[in-house]
N, C-alpha and C. Protein backbone atom coordinates (compact mmCIF):
# COMPACT_ATOMS: atom_id res chain seq x y z
N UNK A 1 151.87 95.23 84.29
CA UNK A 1 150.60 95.84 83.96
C UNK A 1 150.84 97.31 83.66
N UNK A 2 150.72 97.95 82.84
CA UNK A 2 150.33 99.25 82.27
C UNK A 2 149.70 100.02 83.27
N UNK A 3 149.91 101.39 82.83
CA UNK A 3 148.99 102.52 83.56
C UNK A 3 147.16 102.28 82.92
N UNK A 4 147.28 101.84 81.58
CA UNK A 4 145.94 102.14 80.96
C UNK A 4 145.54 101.02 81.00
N UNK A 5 146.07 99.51 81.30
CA UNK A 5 145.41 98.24 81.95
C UNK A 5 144.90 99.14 83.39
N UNK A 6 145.58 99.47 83.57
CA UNK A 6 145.26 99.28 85.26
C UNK A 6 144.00 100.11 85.62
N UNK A 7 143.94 101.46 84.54
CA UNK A 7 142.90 102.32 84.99
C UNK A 7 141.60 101.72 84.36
N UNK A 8 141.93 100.62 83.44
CA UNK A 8 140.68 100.51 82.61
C UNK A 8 139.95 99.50 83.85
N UNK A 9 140.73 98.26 84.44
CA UNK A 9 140.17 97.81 85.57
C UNK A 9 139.83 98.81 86.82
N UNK A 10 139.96 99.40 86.87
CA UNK A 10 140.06 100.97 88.27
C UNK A 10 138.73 100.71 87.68
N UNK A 11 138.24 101.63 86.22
CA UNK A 11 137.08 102.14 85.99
C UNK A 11 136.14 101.02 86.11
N UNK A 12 136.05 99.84 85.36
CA UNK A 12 135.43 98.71 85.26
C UNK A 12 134.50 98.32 86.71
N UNK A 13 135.60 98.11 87.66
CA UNK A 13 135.36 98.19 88.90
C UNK A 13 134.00 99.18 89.08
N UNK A 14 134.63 100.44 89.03
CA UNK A 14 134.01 102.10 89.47
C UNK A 14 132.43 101.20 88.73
N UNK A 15 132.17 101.21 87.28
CA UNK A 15 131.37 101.01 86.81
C UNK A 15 130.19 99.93 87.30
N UNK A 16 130.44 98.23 87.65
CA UNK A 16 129.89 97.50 88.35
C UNK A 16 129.19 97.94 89.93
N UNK A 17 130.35 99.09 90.26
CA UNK A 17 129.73 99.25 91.73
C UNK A 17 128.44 100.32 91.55
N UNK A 18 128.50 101.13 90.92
CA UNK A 18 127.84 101.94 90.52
C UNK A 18 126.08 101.58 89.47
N UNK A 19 126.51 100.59 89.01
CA UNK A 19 125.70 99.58 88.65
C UNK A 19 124.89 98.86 89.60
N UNK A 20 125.31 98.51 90.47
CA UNK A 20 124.98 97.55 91.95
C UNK A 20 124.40 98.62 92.95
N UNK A 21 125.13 100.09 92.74
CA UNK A 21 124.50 100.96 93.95
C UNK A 21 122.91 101.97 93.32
N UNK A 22 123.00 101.61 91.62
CA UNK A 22 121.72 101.78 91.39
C UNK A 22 120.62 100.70 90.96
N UNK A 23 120.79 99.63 90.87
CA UNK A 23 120.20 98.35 91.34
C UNK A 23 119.53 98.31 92.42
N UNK A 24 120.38 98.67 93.87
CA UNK A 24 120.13 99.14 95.10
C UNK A 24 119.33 99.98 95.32
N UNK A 25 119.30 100.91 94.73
CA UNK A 25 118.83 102.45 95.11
C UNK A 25 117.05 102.27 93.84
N UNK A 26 116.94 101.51 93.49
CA UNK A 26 115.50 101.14 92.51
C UNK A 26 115.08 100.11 93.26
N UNK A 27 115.59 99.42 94.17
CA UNK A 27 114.51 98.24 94.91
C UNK A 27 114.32 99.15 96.33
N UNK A 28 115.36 99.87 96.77
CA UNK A 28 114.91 100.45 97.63
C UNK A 28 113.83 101.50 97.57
N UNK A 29 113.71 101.90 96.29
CA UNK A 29 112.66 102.70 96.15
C UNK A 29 111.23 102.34 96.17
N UNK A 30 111.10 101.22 95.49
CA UNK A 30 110.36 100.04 95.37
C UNK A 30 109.44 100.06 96.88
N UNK A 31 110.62 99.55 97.39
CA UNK A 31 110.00 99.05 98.97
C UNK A 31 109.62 100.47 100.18
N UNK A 32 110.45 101.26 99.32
CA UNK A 32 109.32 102.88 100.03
C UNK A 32 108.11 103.07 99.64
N UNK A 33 107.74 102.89 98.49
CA UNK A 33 106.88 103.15 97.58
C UNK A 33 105.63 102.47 98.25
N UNK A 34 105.99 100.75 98.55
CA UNK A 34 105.05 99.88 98.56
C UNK A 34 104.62 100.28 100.57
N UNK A 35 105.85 100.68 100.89
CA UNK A 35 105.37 101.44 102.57
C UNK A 35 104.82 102.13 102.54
N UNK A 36 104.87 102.96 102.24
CA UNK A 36 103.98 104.52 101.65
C UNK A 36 102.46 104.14 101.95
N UNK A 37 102.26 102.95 100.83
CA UNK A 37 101.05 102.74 100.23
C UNK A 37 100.36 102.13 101.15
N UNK A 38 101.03 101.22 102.24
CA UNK A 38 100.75 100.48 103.54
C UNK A 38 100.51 101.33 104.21
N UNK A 39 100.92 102.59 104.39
CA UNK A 39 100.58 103.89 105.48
C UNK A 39 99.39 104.19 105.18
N UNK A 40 99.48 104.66 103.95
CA UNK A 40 98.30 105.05 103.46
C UNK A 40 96.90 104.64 103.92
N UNK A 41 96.35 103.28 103.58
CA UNK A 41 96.08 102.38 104.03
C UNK A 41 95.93 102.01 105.03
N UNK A 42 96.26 102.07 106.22
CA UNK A 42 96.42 102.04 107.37
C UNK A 42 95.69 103.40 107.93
N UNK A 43 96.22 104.46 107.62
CA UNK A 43 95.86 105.98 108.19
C UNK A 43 94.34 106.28 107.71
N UNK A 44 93.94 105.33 106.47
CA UNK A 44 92.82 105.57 106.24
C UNK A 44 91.22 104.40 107.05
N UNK A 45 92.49 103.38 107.52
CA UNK A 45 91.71 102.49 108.21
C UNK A 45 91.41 103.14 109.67
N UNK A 46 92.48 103.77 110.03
CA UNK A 46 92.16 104.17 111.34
C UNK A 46 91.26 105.60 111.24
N UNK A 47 91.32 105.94 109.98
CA UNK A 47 89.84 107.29 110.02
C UNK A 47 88.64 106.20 110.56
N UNK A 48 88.55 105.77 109.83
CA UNK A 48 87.44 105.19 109.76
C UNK A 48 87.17 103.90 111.07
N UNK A 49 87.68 103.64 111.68
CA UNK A 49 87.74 103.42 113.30
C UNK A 49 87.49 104.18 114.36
N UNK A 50 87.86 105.52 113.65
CA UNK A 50 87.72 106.53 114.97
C UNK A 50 86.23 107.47 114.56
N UNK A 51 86.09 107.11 113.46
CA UNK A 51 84.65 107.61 113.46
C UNK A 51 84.07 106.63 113.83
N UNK A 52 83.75 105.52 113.59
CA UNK A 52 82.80 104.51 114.15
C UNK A 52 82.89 104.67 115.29
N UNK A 53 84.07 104.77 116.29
CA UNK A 53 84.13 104.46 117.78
C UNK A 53 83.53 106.20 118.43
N UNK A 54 83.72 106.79 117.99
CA UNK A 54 82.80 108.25 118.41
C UNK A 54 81.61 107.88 117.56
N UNK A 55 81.11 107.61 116.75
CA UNK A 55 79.21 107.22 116.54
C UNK A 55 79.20 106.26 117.87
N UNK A 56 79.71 105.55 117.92
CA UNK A 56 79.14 104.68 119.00
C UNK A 56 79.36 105.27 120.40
N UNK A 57 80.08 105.94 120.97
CA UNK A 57 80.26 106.60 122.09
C UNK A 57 79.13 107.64 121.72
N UNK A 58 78.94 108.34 121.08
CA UNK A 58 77.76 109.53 120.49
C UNK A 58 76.41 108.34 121.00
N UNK A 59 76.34 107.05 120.64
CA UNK A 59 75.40 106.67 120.81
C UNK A 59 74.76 106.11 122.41
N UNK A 60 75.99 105.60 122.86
CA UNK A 60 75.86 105.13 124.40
C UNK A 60 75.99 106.32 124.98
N UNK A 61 76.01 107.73 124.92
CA UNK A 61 76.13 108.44 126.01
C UNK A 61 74.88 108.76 126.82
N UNK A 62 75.01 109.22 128.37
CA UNK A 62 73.94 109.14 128.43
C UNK A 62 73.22 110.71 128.33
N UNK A 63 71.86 110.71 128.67
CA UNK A 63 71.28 111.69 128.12
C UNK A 63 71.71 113.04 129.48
N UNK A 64 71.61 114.29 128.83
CA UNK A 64 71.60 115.08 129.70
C UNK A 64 70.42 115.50 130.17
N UNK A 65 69.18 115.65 130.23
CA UNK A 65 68.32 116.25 130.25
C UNK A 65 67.71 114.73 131.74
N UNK A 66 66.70 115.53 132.37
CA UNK A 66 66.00 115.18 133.58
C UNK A 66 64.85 114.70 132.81
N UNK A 67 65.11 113.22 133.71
CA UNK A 67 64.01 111.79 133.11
C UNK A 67 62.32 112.82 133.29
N UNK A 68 61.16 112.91 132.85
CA UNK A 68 59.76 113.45 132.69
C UNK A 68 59.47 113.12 134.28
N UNK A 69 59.58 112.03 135.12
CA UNK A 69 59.31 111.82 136.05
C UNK A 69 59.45 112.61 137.29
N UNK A 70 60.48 113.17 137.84
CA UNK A 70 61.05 114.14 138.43
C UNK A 70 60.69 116.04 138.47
């Protein structure tokens, strides 16, 4: 085998992996992307839980003020 067989497989190689590690690196992005969006989503569900659950604590509290009777 030759020096310039050998490097052309060296590179070939280099090339496929590099191919495969940005293959990799676009689904992984993918699946950040689509987490992200699940956070998102989530952080906006729990606004909106924690306001309902303070309206409703706002609503069961009890009163401060002395019942008319007294």
């Amino acid at each position: 085998m030759s020096d310039a067989t050998a490097h052309e497989e060296r590179f070939t190689v280099l090339e496929i992996k590099a191919a495969y590690l940005e293959k990799l690196t676009l689904d992984l992005n993918e699946v950040v992307i689509k987490q992200g969006r699940v956070i998102d989503d989530l952080q906006q569900r729990l606004t909106v839980l924690e306001r309902e659950q303070e309206s409703e604590a706002e609503d069961r509290a009890l009163p401060q003020e002395r019942p008319p009777h007294y």
